[in-house]
Structures are given as C-alpha cells and as structure tokens.
Protein backbone atom coordinates (compact mmCIF):
# COMPACT_ATOMS: atom_id res chain seq x y z
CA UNK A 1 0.00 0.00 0.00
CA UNK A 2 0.96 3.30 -0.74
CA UNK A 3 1.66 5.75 1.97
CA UNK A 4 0.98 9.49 1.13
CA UNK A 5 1.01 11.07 3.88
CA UNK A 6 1.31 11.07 7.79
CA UNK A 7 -0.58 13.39 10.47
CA UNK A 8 0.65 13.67 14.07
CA UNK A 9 -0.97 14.62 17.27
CA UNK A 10 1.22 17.31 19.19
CA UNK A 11 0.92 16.65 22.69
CA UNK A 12 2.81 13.63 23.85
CA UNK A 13 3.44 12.66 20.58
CA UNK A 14 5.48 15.74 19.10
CA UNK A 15 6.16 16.33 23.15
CA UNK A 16 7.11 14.02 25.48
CA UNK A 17 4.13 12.21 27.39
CA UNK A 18 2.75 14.88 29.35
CA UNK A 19 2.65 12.75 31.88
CA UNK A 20 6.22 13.75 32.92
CA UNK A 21 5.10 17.50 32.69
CA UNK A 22 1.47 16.96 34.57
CA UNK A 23 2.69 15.34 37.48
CA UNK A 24 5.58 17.71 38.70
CA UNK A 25 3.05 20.74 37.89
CA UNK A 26 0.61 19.14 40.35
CA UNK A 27 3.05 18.27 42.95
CA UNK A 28 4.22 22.32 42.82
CA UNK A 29 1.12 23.93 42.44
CA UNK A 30 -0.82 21.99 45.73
CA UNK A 31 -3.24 21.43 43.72
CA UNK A 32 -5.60 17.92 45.01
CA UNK A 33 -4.29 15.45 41.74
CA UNK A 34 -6.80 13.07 43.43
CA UNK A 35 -9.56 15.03 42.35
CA UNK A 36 -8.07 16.74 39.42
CA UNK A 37 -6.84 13.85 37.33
CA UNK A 38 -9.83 11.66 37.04
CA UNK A 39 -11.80 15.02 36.17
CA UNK A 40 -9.18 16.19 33.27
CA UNK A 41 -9.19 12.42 31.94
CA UNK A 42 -12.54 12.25 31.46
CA UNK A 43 -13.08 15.15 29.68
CA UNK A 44 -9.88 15.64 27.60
CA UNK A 45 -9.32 11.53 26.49
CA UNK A 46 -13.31 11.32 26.04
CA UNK A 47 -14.21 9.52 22.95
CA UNK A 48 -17.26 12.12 22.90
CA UNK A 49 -17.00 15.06 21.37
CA UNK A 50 -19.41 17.41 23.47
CA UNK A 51 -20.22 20.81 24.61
CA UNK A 52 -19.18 20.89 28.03
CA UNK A 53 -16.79 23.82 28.90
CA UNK A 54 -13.20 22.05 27.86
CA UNK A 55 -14.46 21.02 25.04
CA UNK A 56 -16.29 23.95 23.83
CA UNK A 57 -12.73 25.96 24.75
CA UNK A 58 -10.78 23.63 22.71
CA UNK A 59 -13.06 24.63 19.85
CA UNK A 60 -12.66 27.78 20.46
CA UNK A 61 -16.40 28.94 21.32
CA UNK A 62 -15.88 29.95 24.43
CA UNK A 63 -13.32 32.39 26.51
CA UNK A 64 -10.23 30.83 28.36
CA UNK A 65 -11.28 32.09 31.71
CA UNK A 66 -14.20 29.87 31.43
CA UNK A 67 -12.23 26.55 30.85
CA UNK A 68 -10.38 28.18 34.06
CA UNK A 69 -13.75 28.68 35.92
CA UNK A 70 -14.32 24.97 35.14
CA UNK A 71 -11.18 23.81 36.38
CA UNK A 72 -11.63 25.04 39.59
CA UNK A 73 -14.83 23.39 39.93
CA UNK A 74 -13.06 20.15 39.66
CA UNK A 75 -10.47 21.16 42.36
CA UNK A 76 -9.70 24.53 43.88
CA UNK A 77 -6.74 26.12 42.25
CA UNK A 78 -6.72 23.75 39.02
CA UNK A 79 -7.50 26.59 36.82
CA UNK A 80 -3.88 27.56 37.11
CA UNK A 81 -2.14 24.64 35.82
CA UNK A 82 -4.36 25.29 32.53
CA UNK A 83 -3.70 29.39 32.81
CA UNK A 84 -0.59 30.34 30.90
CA UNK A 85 -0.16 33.35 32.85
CA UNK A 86 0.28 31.28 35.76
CA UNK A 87 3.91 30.27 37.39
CA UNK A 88 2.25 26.72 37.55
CA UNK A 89 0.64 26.60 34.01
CA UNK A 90 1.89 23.04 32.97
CA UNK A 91 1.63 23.80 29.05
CA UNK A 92 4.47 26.11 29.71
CA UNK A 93 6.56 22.36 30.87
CA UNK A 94 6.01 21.00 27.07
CA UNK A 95 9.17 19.19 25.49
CA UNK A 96 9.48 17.99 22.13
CA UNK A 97 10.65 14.51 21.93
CA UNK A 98 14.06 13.84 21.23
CA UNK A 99 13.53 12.12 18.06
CA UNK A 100 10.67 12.92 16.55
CA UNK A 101 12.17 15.90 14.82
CA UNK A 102 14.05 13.41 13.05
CA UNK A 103 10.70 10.63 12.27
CA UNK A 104 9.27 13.72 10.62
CA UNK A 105 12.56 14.51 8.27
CA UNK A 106 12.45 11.64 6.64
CA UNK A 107 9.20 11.33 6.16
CA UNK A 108 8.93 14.30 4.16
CA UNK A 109 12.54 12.93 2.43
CA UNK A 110 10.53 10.27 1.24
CA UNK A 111 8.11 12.58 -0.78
CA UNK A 112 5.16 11.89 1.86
CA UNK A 113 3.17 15.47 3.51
CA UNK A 114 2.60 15.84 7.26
CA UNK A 115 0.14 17.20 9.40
CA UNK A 116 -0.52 18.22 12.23
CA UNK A 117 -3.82 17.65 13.73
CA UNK A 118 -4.35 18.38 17.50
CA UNK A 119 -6.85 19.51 20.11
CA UNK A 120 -5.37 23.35 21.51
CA UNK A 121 -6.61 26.27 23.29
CA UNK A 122 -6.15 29.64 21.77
CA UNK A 123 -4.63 30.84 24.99
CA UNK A 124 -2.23 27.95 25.07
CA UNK A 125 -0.97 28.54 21.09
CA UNK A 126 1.91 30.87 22.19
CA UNK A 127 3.23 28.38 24.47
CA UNK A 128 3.02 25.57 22.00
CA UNK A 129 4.72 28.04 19.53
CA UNK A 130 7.45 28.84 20.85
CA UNK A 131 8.18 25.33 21.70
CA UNK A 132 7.77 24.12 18.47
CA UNK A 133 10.85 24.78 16.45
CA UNK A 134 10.38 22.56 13.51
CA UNK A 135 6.45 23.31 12.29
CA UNK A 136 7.61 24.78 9.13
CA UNK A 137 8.39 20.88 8.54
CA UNK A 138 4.38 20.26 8.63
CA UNK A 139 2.59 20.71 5.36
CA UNK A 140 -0.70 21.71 7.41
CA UNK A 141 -1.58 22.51 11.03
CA UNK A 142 -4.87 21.90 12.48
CA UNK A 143 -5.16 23.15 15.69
CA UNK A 144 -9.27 22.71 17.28
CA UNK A 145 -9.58 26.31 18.42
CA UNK A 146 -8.61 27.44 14.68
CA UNK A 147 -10.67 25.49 12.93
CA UNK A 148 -13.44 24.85 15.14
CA UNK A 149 -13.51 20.72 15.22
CA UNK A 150 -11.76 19.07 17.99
CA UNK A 151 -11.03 14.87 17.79
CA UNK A 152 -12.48 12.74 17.68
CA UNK A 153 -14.76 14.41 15.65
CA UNK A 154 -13.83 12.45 12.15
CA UNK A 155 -14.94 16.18 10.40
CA UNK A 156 -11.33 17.25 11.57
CA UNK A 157 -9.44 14.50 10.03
CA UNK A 158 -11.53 14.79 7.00
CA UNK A 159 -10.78 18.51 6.80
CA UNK A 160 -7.22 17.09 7.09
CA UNK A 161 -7.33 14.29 4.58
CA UNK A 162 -8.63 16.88 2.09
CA UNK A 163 -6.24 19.88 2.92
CA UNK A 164 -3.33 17.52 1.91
CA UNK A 165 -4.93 16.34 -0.85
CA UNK A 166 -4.96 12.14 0.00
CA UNK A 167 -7.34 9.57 0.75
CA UNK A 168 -7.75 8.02 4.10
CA UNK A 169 -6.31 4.81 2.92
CA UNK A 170 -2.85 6.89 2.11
CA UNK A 171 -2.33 7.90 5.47
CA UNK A 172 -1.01 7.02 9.43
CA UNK A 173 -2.26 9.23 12.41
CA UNK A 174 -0.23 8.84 15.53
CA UNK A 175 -2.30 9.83 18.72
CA UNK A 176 -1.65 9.27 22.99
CA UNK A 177 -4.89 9.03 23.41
CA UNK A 178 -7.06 5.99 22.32
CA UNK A 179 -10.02 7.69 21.83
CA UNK A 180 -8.68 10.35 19.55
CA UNK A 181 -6.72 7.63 17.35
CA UNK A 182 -10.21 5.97 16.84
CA UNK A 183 -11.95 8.90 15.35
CA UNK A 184 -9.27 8.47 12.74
CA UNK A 185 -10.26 4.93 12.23
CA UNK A 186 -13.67 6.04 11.83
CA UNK A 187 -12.90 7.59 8.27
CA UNK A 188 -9.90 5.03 7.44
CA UNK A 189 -6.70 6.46 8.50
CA UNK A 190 -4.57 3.65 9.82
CA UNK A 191 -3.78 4.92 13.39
CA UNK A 192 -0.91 4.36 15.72
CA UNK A 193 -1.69 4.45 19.09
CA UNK A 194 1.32 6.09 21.40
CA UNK A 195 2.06 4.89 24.94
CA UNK A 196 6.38 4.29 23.97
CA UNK A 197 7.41 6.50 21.49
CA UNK A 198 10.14 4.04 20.57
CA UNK A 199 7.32 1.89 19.93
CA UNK A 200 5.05 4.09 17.68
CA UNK A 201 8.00 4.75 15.51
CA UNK A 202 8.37 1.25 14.83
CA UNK A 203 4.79 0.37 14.16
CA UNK A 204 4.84 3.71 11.97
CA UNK A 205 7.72 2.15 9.74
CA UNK A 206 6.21 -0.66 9.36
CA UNK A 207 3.05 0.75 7.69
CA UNK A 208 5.19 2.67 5.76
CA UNK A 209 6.91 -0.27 4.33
C-alpha cells in the first residue's frame, strides 16, 4: 500500500508524554491530583466530542477564563495549571521529543506530507509556539480552536485528509490518546496508538513499508 502522507498529534506525541510534565506541575502547584486527574481524563481523552466547557474551549467557542472557571470546579486552584499566565501553568513544561524531529525529516525525504492535527486552546498557542521549532516541517496545522472541530470528531481528520490532498487509505495518524486515534479509524486512517514512542515509531515504519 501506498503511503501518502502522515498526520501527528502534538501533545505527547510531538512532546514528550505529558505525563512527565502533569505530574511535577501538580506536585508544585498543591493542587488535590486526586480530584483533578480523574476530572481532566474524562473530559480531555473522552471519545465524545461534546459541549461541556473544555471542550467547547478547545473549539474555540468559548473564553479561556471559562475553561479556568471549570477547572476550579473540579479542584480549587486547578484553573492555574491550565492558565498560561500562571507560574504553575503546565503547558508552559512541554518538550518535544528527542527524536521525533528526526521521524518527521524523513518522512517528508521520502516525498510523503505531514500534518498536524491536534486539540489546543487559543490561549495555550503561544506556548506551543514557541516550543515548536520545527512546524515549518508540517505541510498543514490543524489546531481545534482554529478550525473549530476538535477529535475525535472524524470532520477534523476529513478537513485534514482533504487539505493535503490524499485519501484516508494513504495515510497514518499517531495519537496518545485511544479515543482520539479511533476517530481516525472512523474515516480510514490507519492509526498508531502512542504509549512508547520508541514503539510508535516502529509500528509507523512498518506501515510505511
């Protein structure tokens, strides 16, 4: 099969897991992880797509200080790991992965387009920009609060698919969360799910081969 074209999440795919950046922000900001975690999971690795707060934010309909407002709701003093004014704003902890600067180099030596397709608050894009040294690599970014869809939606992979000009069959999605790889399933991307990068990168050269 012929592979046209591959589309990346950003978030602990680009980045390292942000797992290693969400637990050292809770330790230092005090906030209760007891009560925050299992609230953040279940919104933000749903497999619904809904219009609750978060995920009315990540679309952009809504104003940051209300995703904020939310978070505290969940457990006091949440609202400022997810406020990027905030010393304890854990976007501001984001790390791109050692090697994936590399995965997406030869991908695009190998005539294939990349993407990026990823669920982002406005307020967070400056973080995630400066961070991100290498998007000029990316043929196409699609980031929710830009163009209104958020995954698992399978709209924002179609919008995707049709921006870079392939068929679903023609392309691999890499995604850390489950639930967002299987809205690309829904429309026939091949998806990777991402737990071990060094993993991924195998399975991705294998359905490349």
């Amino acid at each position: 099969m012929t592979r046209k074209a591959v589309l990346f999440d950003f978030g602990g795919v680009i980045t390292r897991p942000m797992s290693e950046m969400f637990a050292p922000a809770v330790a230092e900001s005090g906030v209760d992880g007891t009560a925050m975690l299992p609230a953040m999971l279940a919104v933000f690795a749903s497999e619904d797509d809904t219009d609750t707060i978060p995920h009315r934010a990540e679309r952009g309909e809504v104003p940051h200080a209300d995703l904020l407002a939310w978070a505290d709701e969940q457990a006091p003093g949440a609202g400022l790991m997810l406020d990027p004014d905030s010393p304890h704003f854990f976007g501001g902890r984001l790390q791109l992965h050692d090697d994936m600067p590399g995965v997406v180099d030869d991908i695009r030596s190998r005539g294939m387009k990349t993407a990026i397709v990823s669920n982002m608050f406005e307020a967070w894009q400056p973080a995630v920009d400066r961070v991100f040294t290498y998007r000029d690599r990316f043929d196409t970014l699609l980031w929710s609060w830009e163009v209104g869809l958020r995954k698992p939606n399978p709209a924002i992979f179609e919008l995707a698919l049709e921006r870079l000009g392939v068929a679903a069959h023609e392309a691999v999605y890499l995604d850390d969360f489950p639930a967002m790889a299987e809205g690309a399933r829904a429309v026939g991307i091949d998806a990777i799910d991402v737990g071990d990068h060094d993993k991924a990168i195998a399975h991705l050269y294998e359905a490349l081969a």
